[in-house]
Every structure is written in C-alpha cells, then in structure tokens.
C-alpha atoms as a PDB file:
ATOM      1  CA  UNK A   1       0.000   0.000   0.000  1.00  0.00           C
ATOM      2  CA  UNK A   2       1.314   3.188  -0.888  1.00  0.00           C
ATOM      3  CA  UNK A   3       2.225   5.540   1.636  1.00  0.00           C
ATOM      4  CA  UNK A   4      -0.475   8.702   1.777  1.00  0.00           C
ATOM      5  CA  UNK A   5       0.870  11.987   1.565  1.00  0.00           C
ATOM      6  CA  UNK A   6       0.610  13.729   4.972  1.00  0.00           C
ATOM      7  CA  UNK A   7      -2.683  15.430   6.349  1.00  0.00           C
ATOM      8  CA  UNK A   8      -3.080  18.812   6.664  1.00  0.00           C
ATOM      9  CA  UNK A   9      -4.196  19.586  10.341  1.00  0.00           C
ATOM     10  CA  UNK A  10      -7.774  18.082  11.283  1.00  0.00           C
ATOM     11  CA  UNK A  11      -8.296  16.082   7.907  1.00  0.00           C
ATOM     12  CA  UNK A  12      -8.289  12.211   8.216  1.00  0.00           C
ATOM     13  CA  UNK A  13      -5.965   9.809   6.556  1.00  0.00           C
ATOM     14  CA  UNK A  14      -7.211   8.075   3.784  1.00  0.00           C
ATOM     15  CA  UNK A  15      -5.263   5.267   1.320  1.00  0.00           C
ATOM     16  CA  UNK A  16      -5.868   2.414  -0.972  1.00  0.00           C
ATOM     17  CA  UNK A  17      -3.570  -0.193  -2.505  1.00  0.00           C
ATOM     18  CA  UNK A  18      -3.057  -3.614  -3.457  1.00  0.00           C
ATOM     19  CA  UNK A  19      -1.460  -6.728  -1.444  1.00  0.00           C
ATOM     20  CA  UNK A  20       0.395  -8.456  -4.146  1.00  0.00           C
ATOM     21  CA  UNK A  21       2.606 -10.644  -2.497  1.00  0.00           C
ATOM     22  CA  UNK A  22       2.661 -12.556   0.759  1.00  0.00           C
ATOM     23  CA  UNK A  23       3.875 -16.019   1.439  1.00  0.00           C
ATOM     24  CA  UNK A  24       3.730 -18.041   5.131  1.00  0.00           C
ATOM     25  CA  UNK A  25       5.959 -20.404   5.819  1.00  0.00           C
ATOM     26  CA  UNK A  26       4.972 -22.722   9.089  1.00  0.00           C
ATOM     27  CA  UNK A  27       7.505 -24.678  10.653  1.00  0.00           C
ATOM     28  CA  UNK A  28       5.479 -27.512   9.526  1.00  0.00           C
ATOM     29  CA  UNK A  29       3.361 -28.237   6.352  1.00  0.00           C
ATOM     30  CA  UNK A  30       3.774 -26.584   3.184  1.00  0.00           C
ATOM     31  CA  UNK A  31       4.171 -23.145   2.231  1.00  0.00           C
ATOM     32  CA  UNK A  32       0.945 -21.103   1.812  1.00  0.00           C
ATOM     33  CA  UNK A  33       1.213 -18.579  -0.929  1.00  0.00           C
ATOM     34  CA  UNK A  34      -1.222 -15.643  -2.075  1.00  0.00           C
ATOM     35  CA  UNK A  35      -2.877 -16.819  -5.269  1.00  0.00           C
ATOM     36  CA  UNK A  36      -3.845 -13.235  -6.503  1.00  0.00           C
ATOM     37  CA  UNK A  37      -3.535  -9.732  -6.036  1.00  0.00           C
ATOM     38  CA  UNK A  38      -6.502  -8.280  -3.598  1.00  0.00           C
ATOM     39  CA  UNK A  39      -7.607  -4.797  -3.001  1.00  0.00           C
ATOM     40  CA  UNK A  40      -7.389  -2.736   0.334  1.00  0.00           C
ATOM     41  CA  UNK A  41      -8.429   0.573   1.533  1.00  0.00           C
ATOM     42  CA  UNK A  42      -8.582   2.632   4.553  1.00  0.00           C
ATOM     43  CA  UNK A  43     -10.797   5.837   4.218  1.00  0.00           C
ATOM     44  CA  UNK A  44     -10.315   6.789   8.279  1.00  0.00           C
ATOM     45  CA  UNK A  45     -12.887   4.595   9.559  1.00  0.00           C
ATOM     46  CA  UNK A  46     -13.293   1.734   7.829  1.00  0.00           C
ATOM     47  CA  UNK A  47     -10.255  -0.640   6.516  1.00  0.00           C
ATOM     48  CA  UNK A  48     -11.564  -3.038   3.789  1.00  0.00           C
ATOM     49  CA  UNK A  49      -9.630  -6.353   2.517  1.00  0.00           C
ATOM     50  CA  UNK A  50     -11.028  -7.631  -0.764  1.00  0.00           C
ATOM     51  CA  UNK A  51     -10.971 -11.781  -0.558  1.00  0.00           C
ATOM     52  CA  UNK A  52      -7.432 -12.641  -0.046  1.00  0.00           C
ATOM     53  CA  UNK A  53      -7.040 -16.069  -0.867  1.00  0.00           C
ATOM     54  CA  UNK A  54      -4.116 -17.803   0.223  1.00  0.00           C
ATOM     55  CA  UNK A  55      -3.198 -21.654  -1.695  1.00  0.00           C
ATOM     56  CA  UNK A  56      -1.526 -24.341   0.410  1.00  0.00           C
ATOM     57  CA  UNK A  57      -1.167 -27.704  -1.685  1.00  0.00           C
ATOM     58  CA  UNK A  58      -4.428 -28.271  -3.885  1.00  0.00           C
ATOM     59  CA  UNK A  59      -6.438 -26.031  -1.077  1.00  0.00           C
ATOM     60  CA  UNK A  60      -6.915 -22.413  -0.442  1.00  0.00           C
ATOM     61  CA  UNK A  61      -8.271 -20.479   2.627  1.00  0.00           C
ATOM     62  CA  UNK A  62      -9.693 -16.776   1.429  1.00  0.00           C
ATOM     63  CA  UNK A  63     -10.912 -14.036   3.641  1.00  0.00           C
ATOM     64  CA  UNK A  64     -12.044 -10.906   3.031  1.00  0.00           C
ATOM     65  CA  UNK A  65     -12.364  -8.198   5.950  1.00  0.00           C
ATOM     66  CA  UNK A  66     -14.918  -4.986   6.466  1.00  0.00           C
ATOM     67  CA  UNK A  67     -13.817  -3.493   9.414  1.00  0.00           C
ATOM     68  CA  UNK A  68     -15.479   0.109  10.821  1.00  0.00           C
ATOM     69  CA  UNK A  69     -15.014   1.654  14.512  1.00  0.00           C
ATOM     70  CA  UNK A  70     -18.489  -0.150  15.250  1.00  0.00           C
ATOM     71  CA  UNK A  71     -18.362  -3.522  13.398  1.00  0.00           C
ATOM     72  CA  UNK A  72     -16.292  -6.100  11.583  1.00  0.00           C
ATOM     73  CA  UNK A  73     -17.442  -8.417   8.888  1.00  0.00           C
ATOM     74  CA  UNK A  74     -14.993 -11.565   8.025  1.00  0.00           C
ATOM     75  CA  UNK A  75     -16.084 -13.461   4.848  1.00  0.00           C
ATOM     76  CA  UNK A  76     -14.206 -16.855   5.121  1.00  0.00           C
ATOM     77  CA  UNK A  77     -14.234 -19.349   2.073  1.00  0.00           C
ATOM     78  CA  UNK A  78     -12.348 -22.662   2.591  1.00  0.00           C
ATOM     79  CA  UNK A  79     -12.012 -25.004  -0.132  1.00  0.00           C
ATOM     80  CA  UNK A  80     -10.385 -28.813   0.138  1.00  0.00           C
ATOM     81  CA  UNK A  81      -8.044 -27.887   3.373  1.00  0.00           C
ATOM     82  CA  UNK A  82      -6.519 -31.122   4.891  1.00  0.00           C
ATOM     83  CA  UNK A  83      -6.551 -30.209   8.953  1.00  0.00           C
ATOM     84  CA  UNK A  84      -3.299 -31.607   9.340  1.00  0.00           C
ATOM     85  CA  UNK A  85      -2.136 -28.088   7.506  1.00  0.00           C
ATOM     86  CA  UNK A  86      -3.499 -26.347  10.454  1.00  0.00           C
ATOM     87  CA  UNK A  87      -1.309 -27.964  13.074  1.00  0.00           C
ATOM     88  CA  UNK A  88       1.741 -26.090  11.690  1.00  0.00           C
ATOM     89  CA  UNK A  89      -0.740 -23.037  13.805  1.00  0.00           C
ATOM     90  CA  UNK A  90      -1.531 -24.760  17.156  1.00  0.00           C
ATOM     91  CA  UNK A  91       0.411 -25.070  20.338  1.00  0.00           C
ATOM     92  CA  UNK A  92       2.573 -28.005  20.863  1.00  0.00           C
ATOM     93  CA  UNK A  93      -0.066 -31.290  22.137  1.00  0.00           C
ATOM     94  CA  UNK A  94      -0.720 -34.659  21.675  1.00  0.00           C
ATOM     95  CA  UNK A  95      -3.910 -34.730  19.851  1.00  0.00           C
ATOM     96  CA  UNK A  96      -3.904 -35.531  16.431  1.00  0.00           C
ATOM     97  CA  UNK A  97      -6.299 -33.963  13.623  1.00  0.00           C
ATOM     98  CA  UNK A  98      -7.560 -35.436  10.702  1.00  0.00           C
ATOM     99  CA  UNK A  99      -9.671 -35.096   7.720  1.00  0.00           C
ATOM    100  CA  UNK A 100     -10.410 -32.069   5.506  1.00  0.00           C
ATOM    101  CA  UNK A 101     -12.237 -29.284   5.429  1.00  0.00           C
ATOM    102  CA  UNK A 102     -14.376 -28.466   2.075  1.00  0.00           C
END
C-alpha cells in the first residue's frame, strides 16, 4: 500500500492499494502462498480487505475483511483444506487432527 501523503491539520488519513505478495511459511506443512492480487483501503474509519485467498497444496483459505469503529465483517471461504495443515498453527499437544475441510 502506498504511503499517503501527509494530512493537513484536522483532515483524516485516507489510502488504498493492493497486497500483491505474501507467502507463510509454518515450521510444519507446506508453504501457503497468495494466489492473486486483492484490493485494500482505509478511508479513516473503515479498513476493507477484498478476498485474499491464500493456496496451500491443492487447497486455499480466502478471507475478506470490512472493518469500521463499530463492526467487523470476516467473509471466510475454505475449499479442500486437509486439517493436518493447520497444526503447523496450534500449540505443541498430543492430539492428532484429521480429515479435511471443504
């Protein structure tokens, strides 16, 4: 996202941009990758996330986010995610997860 220019006294700041790149990398599993550029904005009270959507393997997790001062919407679309992926994001245990989320 670009950097906005600075405000003049008692104006809000305001910006828009793109996230074109972003890549996780969990100390176990498989990488998860962004599979396409998504559009954000910030107009000084509401930050919007177009659906991100973020490929691990043949899956993909996307999310979108609508966030304002007095709510937050989170669109969530999972498609063919083993749950073993997820274990690279939970404390250390014993349990064991499987099957797949779709």
């Amino acid at each position: 996202m670009s950097k906005p220019a600075s405000p003049a006294a008692g104006t809000t700041r305001r910006g828009q941009g793109t996230l074109e790149s972003l890549q996780m990398t969990p100390k176990v599993g498989a990488d998860w990758t962004l599979a396409d550029t998504a559009a954000l904005s910030w107009d000084g009270e509401r930050f919007t996330l177009a659906p991100a959507c973020l490929n691990v393997a043949a899956a993909s997790v996307c999310a979108g986010v609508d966030y304002s001062g007095t709510a937050t919407r989170l669109d969530i679309n999972i498609d063919a995610l083993p749950l073993g992926e997820l274990m690279a994001f939970v404390p250390d245990s014993d349990w064991k997860v499987q099957g797949e989320l779709a």
